[in-house]
Protein backbone atom coordinates (compact mmCIF):
# COMPACT_ATOMS: atom_id res chain seq x y z
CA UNK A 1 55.38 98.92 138.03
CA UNK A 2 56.50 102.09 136.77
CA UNK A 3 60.15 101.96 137.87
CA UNK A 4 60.40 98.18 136.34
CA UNK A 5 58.93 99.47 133.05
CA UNK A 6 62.06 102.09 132.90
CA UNK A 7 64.38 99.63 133.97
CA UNK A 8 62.94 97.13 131.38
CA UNK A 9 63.43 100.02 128.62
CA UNK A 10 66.46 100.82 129.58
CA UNK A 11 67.86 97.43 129.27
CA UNK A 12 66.05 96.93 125.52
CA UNK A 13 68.01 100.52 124.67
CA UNK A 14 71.54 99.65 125.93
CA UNK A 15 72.38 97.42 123.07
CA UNK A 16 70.74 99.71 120.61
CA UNK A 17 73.17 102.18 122.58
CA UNK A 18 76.34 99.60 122.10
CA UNK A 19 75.87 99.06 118.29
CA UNK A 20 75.08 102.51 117.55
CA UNK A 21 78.93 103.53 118.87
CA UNK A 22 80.42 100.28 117.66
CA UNK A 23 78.82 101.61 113.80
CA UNK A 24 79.86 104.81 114.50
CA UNK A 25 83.21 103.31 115.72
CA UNK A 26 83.89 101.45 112.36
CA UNK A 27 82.70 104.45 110.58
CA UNK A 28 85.70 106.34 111.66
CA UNK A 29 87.89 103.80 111.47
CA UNK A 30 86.62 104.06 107.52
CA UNK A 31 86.91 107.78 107.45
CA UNK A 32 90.57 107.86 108.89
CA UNK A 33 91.94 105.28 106.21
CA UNK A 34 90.56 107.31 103.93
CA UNK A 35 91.97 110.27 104.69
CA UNK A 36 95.91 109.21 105.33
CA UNK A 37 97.46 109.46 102.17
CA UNK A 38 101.11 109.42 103.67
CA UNK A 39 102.16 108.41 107.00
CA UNK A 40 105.54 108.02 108.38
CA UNK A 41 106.42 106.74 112.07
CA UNK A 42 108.94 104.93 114.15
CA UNK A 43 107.86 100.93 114.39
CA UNK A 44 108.74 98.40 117.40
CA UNK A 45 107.76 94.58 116.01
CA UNK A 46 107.50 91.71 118.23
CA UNK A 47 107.46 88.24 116.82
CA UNK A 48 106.24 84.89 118.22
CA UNK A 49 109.08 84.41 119.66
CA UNK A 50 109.39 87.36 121.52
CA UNK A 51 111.96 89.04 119.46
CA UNK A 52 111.95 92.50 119.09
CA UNK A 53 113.10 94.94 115.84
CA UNK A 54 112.77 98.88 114.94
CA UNK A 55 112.82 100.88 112.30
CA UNK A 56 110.83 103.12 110.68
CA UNK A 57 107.52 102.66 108.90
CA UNK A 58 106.55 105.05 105.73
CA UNK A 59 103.20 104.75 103.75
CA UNK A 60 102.16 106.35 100.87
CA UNK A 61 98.41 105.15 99.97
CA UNK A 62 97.24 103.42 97.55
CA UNK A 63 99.10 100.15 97.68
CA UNK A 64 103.20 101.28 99.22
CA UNK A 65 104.78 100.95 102.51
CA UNK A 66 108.43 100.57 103.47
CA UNK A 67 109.46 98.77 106.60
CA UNK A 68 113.20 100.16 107.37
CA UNK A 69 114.46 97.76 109.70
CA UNK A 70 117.36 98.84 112.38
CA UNK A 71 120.77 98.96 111.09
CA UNK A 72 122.39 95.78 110.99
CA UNK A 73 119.06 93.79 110.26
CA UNK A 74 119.30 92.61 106.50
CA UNK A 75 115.32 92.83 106.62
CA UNK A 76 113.10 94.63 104.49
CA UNK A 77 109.55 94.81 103.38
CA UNK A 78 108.31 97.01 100.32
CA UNK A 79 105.29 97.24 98.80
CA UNK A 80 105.18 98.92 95.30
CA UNK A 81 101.73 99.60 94.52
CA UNK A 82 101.27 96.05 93.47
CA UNK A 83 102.85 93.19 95.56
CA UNK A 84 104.10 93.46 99.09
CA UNK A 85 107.95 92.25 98.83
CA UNK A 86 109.94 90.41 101.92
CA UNK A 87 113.58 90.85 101.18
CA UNK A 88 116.24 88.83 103.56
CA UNK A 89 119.60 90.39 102.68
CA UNK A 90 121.35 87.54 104.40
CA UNK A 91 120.43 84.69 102.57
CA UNK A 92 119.63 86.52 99.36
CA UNK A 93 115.64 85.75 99.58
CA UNK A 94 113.02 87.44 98.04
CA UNK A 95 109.06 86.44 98.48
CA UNK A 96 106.33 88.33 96.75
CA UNK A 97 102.96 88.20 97.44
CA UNK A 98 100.21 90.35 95.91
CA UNK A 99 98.99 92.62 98.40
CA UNK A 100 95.10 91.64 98.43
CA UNK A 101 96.70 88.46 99.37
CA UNK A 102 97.82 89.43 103.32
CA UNK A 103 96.26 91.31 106.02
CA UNK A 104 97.87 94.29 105.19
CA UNK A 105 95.89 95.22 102.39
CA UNK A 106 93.69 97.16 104.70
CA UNK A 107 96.24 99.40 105.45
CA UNK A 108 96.91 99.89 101.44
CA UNK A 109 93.99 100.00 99.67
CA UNK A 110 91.73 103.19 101.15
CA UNK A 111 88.86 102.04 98.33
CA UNK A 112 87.60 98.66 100.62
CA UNK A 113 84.84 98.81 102.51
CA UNK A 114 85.82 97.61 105.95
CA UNK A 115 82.81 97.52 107.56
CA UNK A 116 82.34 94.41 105.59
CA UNK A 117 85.12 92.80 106.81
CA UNK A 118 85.86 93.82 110.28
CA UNK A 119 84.45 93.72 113.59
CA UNK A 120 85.04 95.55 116.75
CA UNK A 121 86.81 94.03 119.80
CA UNK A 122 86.27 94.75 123.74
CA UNK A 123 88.80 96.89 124.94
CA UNK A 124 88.85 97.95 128.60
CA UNK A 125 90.19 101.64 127.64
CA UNK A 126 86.96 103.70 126.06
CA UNK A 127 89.71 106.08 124.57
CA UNK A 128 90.88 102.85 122.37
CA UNK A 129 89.42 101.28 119.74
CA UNK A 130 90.29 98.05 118.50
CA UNK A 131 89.18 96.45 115.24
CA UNK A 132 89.79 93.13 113.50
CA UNK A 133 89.71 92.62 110.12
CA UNK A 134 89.89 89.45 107.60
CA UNK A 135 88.63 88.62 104.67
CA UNK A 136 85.90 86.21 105.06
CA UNK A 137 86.04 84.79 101.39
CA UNK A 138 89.48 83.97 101.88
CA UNK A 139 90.30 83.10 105.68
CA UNK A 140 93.76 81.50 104.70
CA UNK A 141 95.00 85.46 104.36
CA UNK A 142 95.22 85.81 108.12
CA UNK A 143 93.64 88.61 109.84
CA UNK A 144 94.96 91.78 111.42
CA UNK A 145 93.69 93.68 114.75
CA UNK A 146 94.43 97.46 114.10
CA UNK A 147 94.72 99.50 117.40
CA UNK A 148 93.73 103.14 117.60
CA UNK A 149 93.61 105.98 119.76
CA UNK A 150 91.02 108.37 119.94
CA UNK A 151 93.11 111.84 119.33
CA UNK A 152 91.79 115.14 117.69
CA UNK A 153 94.89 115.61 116.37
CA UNK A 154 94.24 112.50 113.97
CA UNK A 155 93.04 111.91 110.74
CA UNK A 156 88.94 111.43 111.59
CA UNK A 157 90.21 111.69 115.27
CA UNK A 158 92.02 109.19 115.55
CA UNK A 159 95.50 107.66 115.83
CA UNK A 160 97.02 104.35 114.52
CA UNK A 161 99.00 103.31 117.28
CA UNK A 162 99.97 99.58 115.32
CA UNK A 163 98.60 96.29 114.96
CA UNK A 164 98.46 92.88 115.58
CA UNK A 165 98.97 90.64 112.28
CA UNK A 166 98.19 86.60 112.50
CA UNK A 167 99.34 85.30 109.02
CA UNK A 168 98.33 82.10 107.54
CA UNK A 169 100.64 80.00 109.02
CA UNK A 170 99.39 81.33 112.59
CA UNK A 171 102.31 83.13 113.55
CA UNK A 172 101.69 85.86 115.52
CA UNK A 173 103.60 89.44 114.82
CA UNK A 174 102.71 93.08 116.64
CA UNK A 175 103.77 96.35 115.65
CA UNK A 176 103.72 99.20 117.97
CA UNK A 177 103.98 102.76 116.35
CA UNK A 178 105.50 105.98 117.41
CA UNK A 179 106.21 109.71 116.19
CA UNK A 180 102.90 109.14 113.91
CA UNK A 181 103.18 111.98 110.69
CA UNK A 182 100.57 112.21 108.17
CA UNK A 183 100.33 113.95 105.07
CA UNK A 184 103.94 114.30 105.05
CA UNK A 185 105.66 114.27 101.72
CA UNK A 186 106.97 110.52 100.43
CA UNK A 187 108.66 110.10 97.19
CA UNK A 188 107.94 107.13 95.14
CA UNK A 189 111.94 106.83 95.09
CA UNK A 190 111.12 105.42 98.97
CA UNK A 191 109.17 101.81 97.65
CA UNK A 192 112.08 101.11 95.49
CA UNK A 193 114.66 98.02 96.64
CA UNK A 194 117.82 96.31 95.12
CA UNK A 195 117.49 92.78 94.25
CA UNK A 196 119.91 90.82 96.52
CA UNK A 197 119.54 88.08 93.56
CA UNK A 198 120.88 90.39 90.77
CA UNK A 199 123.04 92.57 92.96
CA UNK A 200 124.38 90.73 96.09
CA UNK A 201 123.79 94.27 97.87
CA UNK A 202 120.90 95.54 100.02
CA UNK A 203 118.73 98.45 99.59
């Protein structure tokens, strides 16, 4: 009787075990998006197709990122504080979107409370936590599944190693990071682009 009254106890706890780590989890998921103000790294993006581009990645928080694509890809993506900007040098195309508006947002705006919006996923590596976020009021944004590694030498302890973005169109784009820097210093000269529709040149 005594040894099923443990085992009964123990089985009520685990779950109270489980969420406590999955809160504490998302709590330092908070705490390191908090704390990266700049961030610079190497970036490997796979598309849908399989198709794979590099470059580098550069953040500056709140609200910019560069995506430097390899040379010879007229690709670029900018955000300027205010609207995240998809530049194809080739055709002269430029699409803007405000940045609340795509899953990124997370990544650019360290004042949201993601706890709100995310959830943790099963991963079969305890060192790696995965977390999906979307905005529930507005489930035609997409949703994005950040990936990070558990590393002291992180901000909060931990390490962005990329993501997994599903826009609202369903297409399905990861981005693998490398050579992660934070706190390094980013000019506000780095979120500036030419217009390929006033210029004809690339940035």
């Amino acid at each position: 009787m005594i040894r099923h009254a443990f085992a009964l106890a123990a089985a009520l706890a685990a779950p109270v075990a489980v969420h406590a780590q999955a809160t504490g989890d998302l709590a330092a998921v908070q705490r390191h998006l908090q704390a990266v103000t700049t961030m610079t790294a190497d970036f490997s993006q796979t598309d849908r197709n399989g198709r794979v581009l590099t470059g580098t990645f550069t953040l500056k928080r709140p609200g910019k990122l560069r995506f430097q694509y390899q040379k010879g890809v007229p690709l670029l993506i900018v955000a300027d504080g205010g609207a995240l900007t998809f530049i194809d040098y080739s055709v002269g195309q430029v699409q803007r979107y405000p940045i609340r508006n795509t899953p990124l947002g997370i990544l650019l705006d360290p004042s949201r409370d993601i706890t709100k919006m995310a959830k943790l996923s099963a991963t079969s590596n305890a060192q790696v936590i995965s977390v999906e976020a979307s905005d529930p009021k507005h489930p035609e944004i997409g949703r994005i599944t950040l990936i990070f590694m558990r590393d002291p030498a992180g901000p909060a302890g931990l390490m962005l190693q990329g993501w997994v973005m599903i826009d609202s169109q369903n297409n399905r784009t990861t981005i693998r990071l490398t050579n992660q820097k934070f706190g390094v210093p980013v000019s506000d000269g780095t979120f500036r682009w030419n217009d390929p529709r006033k210029t004809g040149g690339r940035s």
